[in-house]
N, C-alpha and C. Protein backbone atom coordinates (compact mmCIF):
# COMPACT_ATOMS: atom_id res chain seq x y z
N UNK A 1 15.30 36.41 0.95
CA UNK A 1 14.21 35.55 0.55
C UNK A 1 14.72 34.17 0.12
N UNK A 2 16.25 34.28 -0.50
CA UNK A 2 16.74 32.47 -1.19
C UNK A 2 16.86 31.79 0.43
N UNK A 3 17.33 32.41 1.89
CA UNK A 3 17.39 31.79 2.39
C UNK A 3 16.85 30.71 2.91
N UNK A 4 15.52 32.00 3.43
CA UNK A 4 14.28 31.11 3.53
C UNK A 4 13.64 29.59 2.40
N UNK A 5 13.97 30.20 1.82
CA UNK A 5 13.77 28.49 0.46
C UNK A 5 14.42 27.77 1.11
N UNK A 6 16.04 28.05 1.18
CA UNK A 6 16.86 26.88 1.16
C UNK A 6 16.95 26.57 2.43
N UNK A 7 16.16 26.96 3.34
CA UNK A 7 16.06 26.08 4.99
C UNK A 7 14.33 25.20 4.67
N UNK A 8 13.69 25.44 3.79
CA UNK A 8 12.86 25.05 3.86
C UNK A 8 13.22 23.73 2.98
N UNK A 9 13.55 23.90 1.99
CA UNK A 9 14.40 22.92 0.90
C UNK A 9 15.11 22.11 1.56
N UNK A 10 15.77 22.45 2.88
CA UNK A 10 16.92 21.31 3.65
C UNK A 10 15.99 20.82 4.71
N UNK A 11 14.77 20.97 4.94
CA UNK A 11 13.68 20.69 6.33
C UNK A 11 12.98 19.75 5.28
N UNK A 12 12.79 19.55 4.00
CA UNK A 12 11.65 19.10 3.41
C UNK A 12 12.87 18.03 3.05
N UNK A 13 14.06 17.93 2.42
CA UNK A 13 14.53 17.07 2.06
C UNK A 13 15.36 16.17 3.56
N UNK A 14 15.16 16.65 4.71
CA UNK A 14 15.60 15.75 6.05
C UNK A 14 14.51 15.07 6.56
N UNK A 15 13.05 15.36 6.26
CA UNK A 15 12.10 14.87 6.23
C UNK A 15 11.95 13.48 5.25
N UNK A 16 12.14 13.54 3.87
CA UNK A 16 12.19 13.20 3.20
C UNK A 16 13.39 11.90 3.57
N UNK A 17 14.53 12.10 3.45
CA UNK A 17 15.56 10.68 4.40
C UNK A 17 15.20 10.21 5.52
N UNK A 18 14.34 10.97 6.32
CA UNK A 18 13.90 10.14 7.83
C UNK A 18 12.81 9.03 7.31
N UNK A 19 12.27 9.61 6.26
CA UNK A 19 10.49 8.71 6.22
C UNK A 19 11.10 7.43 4.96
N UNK A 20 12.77 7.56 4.51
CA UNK A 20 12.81 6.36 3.53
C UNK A 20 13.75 5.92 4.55
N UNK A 21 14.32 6.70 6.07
CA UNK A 21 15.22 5.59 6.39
C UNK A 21 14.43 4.88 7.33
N UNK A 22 13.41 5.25 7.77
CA UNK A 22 12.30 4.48 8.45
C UNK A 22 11.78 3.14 7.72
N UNK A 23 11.22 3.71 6.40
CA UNK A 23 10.85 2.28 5.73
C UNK A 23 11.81 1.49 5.65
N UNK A 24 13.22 1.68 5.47
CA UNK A 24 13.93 0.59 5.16
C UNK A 24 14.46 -0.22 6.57
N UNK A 25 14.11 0.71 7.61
CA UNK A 25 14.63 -0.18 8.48
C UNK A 25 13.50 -0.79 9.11
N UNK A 26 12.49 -0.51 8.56
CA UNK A 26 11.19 -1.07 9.13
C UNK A 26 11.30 -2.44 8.62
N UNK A 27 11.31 -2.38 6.86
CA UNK A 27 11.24 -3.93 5.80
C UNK A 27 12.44 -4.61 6.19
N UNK A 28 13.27 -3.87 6.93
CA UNK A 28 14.60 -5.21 7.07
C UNK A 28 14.22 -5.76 8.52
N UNK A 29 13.52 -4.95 9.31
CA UNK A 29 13.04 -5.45 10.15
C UNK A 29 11.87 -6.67 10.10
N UNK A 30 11.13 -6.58 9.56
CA UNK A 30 10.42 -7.60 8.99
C UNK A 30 11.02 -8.59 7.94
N UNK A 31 12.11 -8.29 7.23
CA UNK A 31 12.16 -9.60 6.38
C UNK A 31 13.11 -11.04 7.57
N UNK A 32 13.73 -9.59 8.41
CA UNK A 32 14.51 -10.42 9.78
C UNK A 32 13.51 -11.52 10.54
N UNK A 33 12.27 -10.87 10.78
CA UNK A 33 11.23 -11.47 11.90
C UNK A 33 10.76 -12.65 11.12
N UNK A 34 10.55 -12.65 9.50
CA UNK A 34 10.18 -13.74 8.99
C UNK A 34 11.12 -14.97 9.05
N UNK A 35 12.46 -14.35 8.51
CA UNK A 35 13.49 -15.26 8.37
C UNK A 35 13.69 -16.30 9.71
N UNK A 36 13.46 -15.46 10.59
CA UNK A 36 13.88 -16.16 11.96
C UNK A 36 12.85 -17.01 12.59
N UNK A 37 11.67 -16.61 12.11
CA UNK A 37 10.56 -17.74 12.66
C UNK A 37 10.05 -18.55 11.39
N UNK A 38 10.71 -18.42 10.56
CA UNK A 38 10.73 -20.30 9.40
C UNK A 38 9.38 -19.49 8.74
N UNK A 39 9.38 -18.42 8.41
CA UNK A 39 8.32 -18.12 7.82
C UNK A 39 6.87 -18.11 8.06
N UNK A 40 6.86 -18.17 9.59
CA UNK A 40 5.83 -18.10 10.28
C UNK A 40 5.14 -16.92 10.28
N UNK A 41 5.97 -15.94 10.37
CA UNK A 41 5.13 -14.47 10.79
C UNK A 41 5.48 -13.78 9.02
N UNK A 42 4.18 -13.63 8.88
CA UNK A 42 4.05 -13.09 7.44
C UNK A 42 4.40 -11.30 7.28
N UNK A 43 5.14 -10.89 6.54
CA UNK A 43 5.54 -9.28 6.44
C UNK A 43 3.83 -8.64 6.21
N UNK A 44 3.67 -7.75 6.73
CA UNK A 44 2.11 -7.01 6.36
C UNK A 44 2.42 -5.72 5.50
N UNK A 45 1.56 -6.08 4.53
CA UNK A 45 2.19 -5.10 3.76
C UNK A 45 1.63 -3.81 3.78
N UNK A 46 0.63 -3.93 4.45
CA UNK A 46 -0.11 -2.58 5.04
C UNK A 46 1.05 -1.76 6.34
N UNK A 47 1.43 -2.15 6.80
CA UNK A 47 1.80 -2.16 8.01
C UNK A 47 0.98 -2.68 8.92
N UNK A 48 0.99 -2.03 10.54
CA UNK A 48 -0.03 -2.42 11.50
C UNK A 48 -0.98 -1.70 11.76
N UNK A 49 -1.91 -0.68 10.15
CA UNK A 49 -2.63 0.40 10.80
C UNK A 49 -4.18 -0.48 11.49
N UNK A 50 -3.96 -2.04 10.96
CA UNK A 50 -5.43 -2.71 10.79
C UNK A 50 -5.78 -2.88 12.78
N UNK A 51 -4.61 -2.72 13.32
CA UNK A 51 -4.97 -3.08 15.02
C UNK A 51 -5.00 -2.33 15.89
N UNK A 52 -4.65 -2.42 17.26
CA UNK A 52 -5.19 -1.61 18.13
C UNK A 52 -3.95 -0.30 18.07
N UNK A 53 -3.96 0.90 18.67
CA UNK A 53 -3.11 1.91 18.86
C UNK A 53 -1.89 1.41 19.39
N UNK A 54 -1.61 0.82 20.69
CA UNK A 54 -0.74 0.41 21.47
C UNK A 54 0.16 -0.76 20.64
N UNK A 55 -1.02 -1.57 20.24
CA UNK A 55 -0.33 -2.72 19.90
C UNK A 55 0.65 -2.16 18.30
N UNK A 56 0.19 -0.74 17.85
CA UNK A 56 0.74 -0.77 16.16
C UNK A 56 2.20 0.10 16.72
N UNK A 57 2.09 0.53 17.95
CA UNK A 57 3.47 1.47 18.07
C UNK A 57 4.23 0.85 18.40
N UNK A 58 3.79 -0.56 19.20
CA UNK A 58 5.09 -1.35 19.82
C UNK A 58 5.34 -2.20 18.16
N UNK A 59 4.75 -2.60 17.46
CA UNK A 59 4.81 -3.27 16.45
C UNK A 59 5.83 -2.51 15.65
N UNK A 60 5.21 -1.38 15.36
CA UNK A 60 6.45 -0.79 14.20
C UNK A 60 7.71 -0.20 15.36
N UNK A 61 7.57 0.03 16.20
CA UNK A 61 9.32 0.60 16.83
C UNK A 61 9.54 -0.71 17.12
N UNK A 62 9.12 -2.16 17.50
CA UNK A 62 10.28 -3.18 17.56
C UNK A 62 10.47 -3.36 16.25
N UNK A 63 9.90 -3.49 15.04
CA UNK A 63 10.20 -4.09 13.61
C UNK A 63 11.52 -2.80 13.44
N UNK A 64 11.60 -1.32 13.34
CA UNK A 64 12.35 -0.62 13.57
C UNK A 64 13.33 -0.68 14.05
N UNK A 65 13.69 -1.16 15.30
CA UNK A 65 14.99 -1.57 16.34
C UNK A 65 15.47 -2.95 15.97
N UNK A 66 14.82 -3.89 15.36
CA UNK A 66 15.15 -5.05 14.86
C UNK A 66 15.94 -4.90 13.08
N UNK A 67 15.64 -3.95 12.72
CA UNK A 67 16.10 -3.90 11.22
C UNK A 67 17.45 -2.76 12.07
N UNK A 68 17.41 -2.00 12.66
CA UNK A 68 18.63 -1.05 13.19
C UNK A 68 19.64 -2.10 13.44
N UNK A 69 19.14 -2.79 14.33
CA UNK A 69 20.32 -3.59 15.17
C UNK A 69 20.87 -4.30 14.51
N UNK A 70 19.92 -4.90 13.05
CA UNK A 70 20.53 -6.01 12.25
C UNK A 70 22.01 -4.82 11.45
N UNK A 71 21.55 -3.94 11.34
CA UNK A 71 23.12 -2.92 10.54
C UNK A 71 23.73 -2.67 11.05
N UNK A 72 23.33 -2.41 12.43
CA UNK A 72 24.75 -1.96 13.64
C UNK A 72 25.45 -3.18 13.78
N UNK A 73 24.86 -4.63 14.11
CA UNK A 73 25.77 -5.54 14.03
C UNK A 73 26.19 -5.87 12.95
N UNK A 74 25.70 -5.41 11.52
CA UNK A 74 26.45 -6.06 10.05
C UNK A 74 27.38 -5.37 9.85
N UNK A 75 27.69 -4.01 9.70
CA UNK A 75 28.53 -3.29 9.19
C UNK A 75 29.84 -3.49 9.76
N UNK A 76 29.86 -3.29 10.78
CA UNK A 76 30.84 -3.53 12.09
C UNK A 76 31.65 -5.06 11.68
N UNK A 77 30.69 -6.02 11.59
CA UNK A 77 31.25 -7.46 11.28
C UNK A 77 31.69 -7.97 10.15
N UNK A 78 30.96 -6.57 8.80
CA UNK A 78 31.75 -6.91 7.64
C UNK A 78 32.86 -6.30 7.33
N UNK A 79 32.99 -5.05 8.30
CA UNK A 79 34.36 -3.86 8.19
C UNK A 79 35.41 -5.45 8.51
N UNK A 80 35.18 -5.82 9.83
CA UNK A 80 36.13 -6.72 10.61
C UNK A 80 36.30 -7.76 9.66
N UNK A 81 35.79 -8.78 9.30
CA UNK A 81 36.07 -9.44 8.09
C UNK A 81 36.93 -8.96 6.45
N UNK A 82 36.71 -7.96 6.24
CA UNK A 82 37.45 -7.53 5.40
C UNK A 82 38.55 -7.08 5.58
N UNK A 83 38.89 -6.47 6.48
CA UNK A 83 40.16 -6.26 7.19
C UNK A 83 41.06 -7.30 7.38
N UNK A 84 40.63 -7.93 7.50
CA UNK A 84 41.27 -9.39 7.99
C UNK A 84 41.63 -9.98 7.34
N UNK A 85 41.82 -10.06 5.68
CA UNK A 85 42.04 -10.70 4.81
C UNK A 85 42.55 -9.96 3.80
């Protein structure tokens, strides 16, 4: 019977890191999109539930792939910089 808990306990807490590593790469994704257009495109703090279906999935998986890519290229470039010195 503990097993069953503790697969349910490790399913609820992998759930739990997917849905905060989503937000965070969602908001770095957006603070990126602002930064880069001079503060043109405002962060929504709702997300995109206010628009059409199509348009909210491409919205949040590019804001998503845009906050990813910004860590895949940071980490990498700050390992290399520190190394270096």
């Amino acid at each position: 019977m503990g097993n069953i808990a503790e697969d349910f306990l490790k399913e609820v807490l992998k759930f739990i890191f997917a849905v905060i590593l989503g937000w965070f790469l969602f908001w770095t994704g957006e603070a990126i999109i602002t930064l880069l257009s001079f503060g043109l495109h405002r962060p929504r703090w709702r997300g995109y539930s206010g628009t059409g279906a199509l348009k909210w999935v491409f919205s949040e998986a590019a804001l998503v792939f845009v906050g990813f890519a910004f860590w895949l290229v940071s980490f990498p470039l700050a390992y290399n910089l520190l190394t270096k010195a």
